[in-house]
N, C-alpha and C. Protein backbone atom coordinates (compact mmCIF):
# COMPACT_ATOMS: atom_id res chain seq x y z
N UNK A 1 176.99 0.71 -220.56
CA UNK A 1 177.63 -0.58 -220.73
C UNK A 1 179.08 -0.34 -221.16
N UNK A 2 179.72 -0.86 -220.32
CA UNK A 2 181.54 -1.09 -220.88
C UNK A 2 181.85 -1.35 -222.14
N UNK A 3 182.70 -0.77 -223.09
CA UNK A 3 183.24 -1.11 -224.31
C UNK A 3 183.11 -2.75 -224.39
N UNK A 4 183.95 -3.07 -223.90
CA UNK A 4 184.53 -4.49 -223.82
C UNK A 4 183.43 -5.69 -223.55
N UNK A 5 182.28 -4.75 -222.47
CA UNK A 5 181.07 -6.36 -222.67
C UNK A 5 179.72 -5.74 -223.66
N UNK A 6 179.70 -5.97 -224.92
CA UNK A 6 178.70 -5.71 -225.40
C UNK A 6 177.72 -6.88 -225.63
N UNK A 7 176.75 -6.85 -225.28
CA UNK A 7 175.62 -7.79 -224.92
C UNK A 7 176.27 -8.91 -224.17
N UNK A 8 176.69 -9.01 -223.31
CA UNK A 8 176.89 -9.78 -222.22
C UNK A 8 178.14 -10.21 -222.44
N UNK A 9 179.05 -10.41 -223.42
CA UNK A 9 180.16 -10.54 -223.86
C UNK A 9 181.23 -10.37 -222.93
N UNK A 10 182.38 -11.00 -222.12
CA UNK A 10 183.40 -10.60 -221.34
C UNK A 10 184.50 -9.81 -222.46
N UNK A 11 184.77 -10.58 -223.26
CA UNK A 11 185.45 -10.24 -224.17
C UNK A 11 185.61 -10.28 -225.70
N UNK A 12 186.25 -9.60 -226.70
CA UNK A 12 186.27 -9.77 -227.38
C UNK A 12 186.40 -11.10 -228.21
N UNK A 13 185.84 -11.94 -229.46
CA UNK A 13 186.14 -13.10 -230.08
C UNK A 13 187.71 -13.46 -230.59
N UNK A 14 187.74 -12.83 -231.83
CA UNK A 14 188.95 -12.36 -232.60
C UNK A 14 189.33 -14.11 -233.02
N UNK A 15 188.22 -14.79 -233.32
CA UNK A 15 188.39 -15.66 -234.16
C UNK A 15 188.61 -17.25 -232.92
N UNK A 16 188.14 -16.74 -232.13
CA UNK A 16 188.43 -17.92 -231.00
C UNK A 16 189.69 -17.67 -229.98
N UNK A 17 189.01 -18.78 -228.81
CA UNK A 17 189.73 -18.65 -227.96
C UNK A 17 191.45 -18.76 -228.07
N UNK A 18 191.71 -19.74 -229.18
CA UNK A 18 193.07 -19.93 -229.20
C UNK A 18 193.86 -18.89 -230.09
N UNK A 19 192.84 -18.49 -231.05
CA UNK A 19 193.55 -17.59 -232.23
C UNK A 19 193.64 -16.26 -231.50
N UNK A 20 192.62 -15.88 -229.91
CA UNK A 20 192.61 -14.63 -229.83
C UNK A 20 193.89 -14.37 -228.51
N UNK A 21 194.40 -15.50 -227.76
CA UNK A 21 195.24 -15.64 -227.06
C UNK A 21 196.52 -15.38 -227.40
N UNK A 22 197.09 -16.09 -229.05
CA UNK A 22 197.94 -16.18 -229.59
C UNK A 22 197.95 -14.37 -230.11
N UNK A 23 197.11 -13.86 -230.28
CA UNK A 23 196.98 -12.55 -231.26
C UNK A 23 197.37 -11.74 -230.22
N UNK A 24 196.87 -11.78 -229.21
CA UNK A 24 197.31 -10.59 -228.21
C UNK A 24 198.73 -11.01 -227.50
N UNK A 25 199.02 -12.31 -227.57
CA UNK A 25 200.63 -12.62 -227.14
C UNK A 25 201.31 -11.71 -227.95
N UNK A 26 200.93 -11.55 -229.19
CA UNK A 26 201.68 -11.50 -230.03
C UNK A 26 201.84 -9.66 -230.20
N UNK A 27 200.08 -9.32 -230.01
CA UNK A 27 200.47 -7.58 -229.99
C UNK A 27 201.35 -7.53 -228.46
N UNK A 28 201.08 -7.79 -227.45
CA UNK A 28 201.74 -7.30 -226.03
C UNK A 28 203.61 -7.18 -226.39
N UNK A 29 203.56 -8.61 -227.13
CA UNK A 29 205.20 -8.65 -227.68
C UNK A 29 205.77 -7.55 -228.39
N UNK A 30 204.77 -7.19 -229.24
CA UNK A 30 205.63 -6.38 -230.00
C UNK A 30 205.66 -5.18 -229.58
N UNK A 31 204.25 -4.86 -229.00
CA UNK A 31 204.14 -3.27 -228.37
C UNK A 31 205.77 -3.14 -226.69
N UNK A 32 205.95 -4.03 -226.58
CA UNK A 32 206.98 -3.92 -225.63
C UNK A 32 208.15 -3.60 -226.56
N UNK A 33 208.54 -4.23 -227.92
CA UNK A 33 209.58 -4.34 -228.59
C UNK A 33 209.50 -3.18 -228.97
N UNK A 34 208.48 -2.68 -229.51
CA UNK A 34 208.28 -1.71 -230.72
C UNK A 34 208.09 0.12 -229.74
N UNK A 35 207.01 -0.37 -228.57
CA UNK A 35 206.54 0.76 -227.77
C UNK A 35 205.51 2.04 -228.63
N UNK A 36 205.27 1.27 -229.87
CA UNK A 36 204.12 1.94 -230.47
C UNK A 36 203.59 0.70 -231.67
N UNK A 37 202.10 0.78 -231.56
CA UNK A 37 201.26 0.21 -232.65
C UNK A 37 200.13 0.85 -233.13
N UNK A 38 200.04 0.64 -234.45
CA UNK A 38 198.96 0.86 -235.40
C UNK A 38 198.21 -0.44 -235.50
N UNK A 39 196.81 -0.35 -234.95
CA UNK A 39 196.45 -1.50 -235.27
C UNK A 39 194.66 -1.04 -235.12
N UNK A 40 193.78 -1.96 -235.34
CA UNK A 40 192.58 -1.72 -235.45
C UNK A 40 192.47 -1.15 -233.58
N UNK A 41 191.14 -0.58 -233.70
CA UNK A 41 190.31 0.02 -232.19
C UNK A 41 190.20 -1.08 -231.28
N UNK A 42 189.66 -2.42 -232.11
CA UNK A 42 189.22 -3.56 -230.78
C UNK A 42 190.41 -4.27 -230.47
N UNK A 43 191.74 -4.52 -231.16
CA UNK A 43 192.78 -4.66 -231.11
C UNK A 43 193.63 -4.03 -229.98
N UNK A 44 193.79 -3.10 -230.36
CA UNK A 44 194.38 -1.86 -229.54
C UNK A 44 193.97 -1.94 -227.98
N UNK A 45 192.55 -1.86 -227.82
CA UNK A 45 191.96 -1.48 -226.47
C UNK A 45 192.02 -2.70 -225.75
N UNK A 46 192.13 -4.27 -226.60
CA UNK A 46 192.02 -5.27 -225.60
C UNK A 46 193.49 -5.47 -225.16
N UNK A 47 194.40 -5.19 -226.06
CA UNK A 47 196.15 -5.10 -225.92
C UNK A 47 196.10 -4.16 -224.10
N UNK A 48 195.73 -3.15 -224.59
CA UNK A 48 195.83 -2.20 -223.47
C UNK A 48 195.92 -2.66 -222.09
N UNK A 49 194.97 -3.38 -221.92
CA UNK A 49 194.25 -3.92 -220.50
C UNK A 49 195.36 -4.82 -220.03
N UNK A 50 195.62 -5.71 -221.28
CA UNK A 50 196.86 -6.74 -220.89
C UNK A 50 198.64 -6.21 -220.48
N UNK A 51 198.71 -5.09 -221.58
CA UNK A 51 200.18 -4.65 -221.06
C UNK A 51 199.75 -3.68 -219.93
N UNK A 52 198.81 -3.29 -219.35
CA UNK A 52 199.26 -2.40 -218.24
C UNK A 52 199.00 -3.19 -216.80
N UNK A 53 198.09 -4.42 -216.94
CA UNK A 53 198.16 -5.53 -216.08
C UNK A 53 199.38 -6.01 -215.98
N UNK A 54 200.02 -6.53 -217.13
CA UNK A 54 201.40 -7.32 -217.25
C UNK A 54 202.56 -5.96 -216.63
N UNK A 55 202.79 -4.89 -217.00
CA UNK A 55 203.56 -4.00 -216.16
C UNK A 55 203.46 -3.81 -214.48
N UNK A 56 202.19 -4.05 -214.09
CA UNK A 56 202.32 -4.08 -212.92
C UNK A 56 202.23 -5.03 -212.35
N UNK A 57 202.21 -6.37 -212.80
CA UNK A 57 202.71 -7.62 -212.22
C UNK A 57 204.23 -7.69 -212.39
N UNK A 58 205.09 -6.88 -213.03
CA UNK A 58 206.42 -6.84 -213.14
C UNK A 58 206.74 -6.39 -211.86
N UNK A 59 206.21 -5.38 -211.29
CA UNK A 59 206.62 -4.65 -210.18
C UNK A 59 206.28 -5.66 -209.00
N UNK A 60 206.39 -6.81 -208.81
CA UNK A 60 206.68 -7.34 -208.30
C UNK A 60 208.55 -8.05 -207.91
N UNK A 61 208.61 -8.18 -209.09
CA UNK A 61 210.18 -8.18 -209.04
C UNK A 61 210.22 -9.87 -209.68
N UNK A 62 211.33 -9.97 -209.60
CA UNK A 62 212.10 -11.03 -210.42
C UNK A 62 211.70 -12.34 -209.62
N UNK A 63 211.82 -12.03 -208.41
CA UNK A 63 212.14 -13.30 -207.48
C UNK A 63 210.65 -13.84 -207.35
N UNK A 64 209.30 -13.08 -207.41
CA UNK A 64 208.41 -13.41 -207.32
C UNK A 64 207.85 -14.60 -208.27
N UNK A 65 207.51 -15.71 -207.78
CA UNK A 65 207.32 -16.98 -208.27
C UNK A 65 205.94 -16.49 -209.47
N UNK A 66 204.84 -15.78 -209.26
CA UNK A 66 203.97 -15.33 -209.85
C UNK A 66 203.99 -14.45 -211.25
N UNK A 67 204.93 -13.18 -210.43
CA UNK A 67 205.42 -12.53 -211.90
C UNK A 67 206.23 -13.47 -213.16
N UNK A 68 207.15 -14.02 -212.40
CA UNK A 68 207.61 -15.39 -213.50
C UNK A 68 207.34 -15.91 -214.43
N UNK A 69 205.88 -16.48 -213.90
CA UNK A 69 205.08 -17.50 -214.38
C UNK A 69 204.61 -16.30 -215.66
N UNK A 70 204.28 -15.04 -215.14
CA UNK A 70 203.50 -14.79 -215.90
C UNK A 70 203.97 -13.45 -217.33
N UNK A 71 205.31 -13.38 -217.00
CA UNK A 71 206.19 -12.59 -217.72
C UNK A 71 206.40 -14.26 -218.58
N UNK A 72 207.12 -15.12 -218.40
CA UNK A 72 207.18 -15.89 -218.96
C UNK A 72 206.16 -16.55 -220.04
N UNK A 73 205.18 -16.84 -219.45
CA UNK A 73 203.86 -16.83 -220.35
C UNK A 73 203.56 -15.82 -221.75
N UNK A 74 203.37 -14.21 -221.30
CA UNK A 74 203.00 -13.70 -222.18
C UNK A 74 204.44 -12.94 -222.57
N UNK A 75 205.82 -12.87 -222.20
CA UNK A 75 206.76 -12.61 -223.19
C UNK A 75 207.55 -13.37 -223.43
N UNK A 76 208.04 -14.50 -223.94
CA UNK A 76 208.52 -15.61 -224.04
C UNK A 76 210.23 -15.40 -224.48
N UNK A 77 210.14 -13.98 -225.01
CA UNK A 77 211.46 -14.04 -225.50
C UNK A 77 212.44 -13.25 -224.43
N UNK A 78 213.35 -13.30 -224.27
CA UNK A 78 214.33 -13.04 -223.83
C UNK A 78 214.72 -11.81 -223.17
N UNK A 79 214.74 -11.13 -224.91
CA UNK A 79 215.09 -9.88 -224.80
C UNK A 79 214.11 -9.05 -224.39
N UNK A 80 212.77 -9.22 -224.84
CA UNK A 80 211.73 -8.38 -224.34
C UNK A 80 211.50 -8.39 -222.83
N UNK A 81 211.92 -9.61 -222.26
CA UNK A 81 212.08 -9.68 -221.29
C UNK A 81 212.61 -9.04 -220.04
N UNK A 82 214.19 -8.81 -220.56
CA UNK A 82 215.02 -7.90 -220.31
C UNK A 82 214.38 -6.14 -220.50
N UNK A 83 213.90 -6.16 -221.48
CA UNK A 83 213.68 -4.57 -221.76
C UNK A 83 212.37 -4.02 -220.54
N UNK A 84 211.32 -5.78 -220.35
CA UNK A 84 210.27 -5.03 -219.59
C UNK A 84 210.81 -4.76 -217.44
N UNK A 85 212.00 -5.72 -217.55
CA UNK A 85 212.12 -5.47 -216.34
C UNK A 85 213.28 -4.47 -216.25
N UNK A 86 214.68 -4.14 -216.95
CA UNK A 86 215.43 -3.43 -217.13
C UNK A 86 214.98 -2.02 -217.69
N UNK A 87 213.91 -1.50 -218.48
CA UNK A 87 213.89 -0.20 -219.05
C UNK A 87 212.45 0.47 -218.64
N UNK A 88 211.71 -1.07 -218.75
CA UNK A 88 210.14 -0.23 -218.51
C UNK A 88 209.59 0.30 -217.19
N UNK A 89 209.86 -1.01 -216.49
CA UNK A 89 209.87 -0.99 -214.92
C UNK A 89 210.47 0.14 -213.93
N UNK A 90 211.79 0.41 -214.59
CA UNK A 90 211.85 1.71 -213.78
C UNK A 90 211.54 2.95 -214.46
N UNK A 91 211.29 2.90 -215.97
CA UNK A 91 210.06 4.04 -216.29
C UNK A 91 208.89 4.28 -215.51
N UNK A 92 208.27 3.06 -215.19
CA UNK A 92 207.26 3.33 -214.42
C UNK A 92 207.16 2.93 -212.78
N UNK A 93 208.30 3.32 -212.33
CA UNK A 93 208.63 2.60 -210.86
C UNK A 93 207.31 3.69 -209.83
N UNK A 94 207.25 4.89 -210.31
CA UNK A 94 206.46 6.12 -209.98
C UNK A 94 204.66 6.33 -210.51
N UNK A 95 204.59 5.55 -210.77
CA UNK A 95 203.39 5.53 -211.63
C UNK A 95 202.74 4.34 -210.61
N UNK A 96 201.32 4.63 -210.84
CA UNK A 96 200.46 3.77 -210.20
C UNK A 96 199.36 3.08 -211.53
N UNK A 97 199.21 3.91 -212.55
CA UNK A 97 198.24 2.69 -213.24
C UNK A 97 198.56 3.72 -214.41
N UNK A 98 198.06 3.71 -215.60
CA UNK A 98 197.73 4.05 -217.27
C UNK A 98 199.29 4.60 -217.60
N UNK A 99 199.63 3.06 -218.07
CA UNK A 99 201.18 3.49 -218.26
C UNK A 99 200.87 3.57 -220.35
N UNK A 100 199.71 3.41 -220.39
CA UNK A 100 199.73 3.44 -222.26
C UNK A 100 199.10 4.34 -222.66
N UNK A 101 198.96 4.90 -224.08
CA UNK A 101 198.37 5.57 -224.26
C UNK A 101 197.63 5.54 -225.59
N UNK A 102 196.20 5.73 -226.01
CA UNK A 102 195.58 5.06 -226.79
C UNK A 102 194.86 6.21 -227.89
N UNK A 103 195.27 6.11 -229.00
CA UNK A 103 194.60 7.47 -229.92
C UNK A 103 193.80 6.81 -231.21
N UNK A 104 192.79 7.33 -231.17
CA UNK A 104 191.88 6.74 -232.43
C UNK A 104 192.46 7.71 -233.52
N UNK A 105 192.45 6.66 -234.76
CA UNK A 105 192.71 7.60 -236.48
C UNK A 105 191.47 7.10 -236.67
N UNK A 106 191.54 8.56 -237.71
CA UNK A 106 190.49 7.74 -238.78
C UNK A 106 189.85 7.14 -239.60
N UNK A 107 189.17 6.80 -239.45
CA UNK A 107 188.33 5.50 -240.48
C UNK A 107 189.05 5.48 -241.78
N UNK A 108 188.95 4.26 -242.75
CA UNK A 108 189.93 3.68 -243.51
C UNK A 108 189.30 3.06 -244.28
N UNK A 109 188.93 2.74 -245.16
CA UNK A 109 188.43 1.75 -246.56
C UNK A 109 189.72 1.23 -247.23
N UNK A 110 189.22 0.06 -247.35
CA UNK A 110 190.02 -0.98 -247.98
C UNK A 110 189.62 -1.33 -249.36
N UNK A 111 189.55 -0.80 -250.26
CA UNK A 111 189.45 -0.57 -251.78
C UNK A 111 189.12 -2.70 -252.53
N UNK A 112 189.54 -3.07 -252.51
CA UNK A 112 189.75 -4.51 -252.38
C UNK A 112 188.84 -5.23 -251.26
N UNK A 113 188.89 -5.28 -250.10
CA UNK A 113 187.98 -5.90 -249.20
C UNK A 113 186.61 -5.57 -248.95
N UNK A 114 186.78 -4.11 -249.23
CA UNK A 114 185.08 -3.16 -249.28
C UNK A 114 184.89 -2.89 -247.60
N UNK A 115 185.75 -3.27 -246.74
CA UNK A 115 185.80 -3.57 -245.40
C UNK A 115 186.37 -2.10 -244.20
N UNK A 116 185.86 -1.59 -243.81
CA UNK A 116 185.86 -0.35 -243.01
C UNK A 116 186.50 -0.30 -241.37
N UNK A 117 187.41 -0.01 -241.32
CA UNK A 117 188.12 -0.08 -239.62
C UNK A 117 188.19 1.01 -239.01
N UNK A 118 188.43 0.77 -237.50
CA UNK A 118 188.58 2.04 -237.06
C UNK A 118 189.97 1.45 -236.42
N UNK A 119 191.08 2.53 -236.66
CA UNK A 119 191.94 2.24 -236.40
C UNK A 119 192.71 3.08 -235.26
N UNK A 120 193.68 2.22 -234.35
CA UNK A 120 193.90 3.16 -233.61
C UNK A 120 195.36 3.01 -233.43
N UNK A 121 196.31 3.89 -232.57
CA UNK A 121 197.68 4.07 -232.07
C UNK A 121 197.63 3.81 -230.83
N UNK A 122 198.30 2.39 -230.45
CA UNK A 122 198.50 2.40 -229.14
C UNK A 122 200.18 2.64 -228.38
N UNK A 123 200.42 2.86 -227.41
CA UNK A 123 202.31 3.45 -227.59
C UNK A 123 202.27 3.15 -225.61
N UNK A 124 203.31 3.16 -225.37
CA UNK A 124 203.76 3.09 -224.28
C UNK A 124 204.17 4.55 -223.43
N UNK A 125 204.08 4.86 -222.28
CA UNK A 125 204.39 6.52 -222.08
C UNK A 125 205.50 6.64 -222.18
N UNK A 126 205.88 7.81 -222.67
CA UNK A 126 207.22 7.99 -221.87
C UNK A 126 208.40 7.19 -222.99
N UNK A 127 207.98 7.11 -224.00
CA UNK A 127 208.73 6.31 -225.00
C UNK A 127 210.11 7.39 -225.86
N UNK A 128 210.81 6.74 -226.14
CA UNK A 128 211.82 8.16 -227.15
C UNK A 128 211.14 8.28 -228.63
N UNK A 129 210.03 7.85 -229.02
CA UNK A 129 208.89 8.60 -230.47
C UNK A 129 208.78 9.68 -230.00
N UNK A 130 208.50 10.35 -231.64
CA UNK A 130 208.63 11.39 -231.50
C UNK A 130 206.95 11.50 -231.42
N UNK A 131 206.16 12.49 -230.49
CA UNK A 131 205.12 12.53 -230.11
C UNK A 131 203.84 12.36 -230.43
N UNK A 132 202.31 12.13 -230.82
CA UNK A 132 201.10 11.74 -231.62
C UNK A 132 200.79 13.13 -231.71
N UNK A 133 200.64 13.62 -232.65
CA UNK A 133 199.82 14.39 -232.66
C UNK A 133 198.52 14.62 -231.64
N UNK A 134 198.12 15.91 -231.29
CA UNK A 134 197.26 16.04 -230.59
C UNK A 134 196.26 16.29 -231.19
N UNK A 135 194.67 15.85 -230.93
CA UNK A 135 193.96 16.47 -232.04
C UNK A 135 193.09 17.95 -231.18
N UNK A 136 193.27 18.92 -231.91
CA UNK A 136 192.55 20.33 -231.49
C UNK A 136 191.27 20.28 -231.59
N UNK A 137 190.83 21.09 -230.52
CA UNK A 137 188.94 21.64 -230.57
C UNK A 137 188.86 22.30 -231.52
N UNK A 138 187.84 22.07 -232.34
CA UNK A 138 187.40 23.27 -233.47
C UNK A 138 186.90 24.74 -232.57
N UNK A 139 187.67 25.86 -232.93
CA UNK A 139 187.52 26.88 -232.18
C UNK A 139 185.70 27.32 -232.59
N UNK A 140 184.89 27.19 -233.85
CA UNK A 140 183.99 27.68 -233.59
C UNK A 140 182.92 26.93 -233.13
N UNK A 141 182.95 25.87 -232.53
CA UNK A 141 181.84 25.03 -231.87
C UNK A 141 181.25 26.23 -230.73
N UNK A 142 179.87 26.27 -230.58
CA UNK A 142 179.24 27.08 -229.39
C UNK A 142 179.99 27.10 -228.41
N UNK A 143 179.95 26.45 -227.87
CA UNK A 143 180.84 25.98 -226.11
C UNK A 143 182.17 27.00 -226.21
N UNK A 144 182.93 26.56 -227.36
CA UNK A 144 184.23 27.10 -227.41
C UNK A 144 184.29 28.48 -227.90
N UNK A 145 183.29 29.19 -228.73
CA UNK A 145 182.73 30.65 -228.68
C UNK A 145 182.72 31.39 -227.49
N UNK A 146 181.51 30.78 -226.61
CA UNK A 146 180.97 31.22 -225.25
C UNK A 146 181.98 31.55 -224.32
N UNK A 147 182.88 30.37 -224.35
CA UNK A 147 183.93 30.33 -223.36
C UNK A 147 184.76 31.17 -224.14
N UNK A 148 185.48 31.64 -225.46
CA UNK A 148 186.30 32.66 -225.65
C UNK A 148 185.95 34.22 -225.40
N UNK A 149 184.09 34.68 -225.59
CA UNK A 149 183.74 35.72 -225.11
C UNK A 149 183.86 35.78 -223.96
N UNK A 150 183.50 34.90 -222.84
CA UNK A 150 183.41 35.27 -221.77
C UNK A 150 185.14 35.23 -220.90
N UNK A 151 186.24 34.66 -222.04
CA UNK A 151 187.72 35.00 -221.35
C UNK A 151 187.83 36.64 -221.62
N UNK A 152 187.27 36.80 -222.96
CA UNK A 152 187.41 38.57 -223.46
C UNK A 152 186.72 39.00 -222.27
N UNK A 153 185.52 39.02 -221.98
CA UNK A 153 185.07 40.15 -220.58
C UNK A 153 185.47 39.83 -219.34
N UNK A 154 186.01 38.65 -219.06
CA UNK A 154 186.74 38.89 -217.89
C UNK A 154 187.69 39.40 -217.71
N UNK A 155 188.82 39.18 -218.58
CA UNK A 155 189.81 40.04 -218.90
C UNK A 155 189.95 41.22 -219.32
N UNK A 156 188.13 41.82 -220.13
CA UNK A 156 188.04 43.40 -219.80
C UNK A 156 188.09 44.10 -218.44
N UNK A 157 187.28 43.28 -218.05
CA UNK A 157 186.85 43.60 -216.10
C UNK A 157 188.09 43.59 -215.28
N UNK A 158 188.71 43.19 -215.40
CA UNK A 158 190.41 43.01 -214.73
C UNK A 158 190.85 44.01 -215.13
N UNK A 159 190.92 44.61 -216.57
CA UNK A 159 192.11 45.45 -216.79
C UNK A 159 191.29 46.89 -216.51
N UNK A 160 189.80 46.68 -216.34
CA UNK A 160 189.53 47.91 -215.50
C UNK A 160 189.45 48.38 -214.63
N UNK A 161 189.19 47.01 -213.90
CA UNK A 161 189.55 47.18 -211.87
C UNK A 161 191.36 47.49 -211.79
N UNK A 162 191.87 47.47 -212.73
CA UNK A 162 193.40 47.51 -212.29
C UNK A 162 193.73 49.14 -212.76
N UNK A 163 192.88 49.82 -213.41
CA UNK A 163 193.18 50.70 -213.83
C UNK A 163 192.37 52.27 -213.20
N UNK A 164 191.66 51.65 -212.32
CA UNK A 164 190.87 52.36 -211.51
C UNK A 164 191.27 52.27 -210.14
């Protein structure tokens, strides 16, 4: 089952239809302004879907009566406006789809609320931040053992066929 429909669900609540419309106007806005957010996991991932839809309805172009409607709709201001068809658009003139990029932190207690999130980083590609951290494989998990012995004997076997 898809993240997004759990038990039959299309989408997330986030407090109703109007409060959850207004909430994601409001992340898409800023993640264009900002080009990185900290914000909860269900937050983050429903943002996602919308700015990389909304980027490629840009690539339609200006004149298109549709993109209009709908740049207008979900960025209302001006300048963001400007930035998604002037800076982003030809960031991604080459790109065909996953222009964002989405990293889970971890879990968080709220000392006061008693209330537990999973929080995540969502960012735009290709942004001038300075980069997310990557998170590393723990080198001694089995898998990652197996696979380091077996780079050691292949790379024994090479340097003896080369030496023979």
């Amino acid at each position: 089952m898809p993240r997004g429909m759990p038990h039959g669900n299309s989408f997330r609540k986030f407090g109703g239809p109007d409060k959850r419309l207004h909430l994601l106007k409001t992340l898409v806005n800023a993640l264009i302004k900002h080009e990185r957010l900290e914000t909860t996991f269900a937050k983050a991932y429903e943002t996602q879907k919308y700015v990389e839809r909304l980027i490629d309805i840009t690539k339609y172009g200006k004149s298109n009566l549709y993109c209009n409607d709908m740049v207008n709709f979900w960025v209302p201001e001006e300048a963001q406006q400007n930035k998604l068809f002037n800076v982003l658009l030809p960031r991604y003139s080459e790109h065909s789809r996953k222009y964002t990029r989405l990293a889970v932190l971890t879990e968080w207690t709220d000392k006061d609320m008693k209330s537990h999130g999973k929080m995540a980083v969502i960012e735009l590609k290709g942004n001038p931040l300075p980069p997310l951290p990557v998170k590393e494989g723990n080198p001694h998990t089995l898998q990652n053992v197996l696979l380091a012995a077996a780079k050691q004997d292949w790379d024994y076997q090479r340097s003896n066929v080369k030496e023979n």
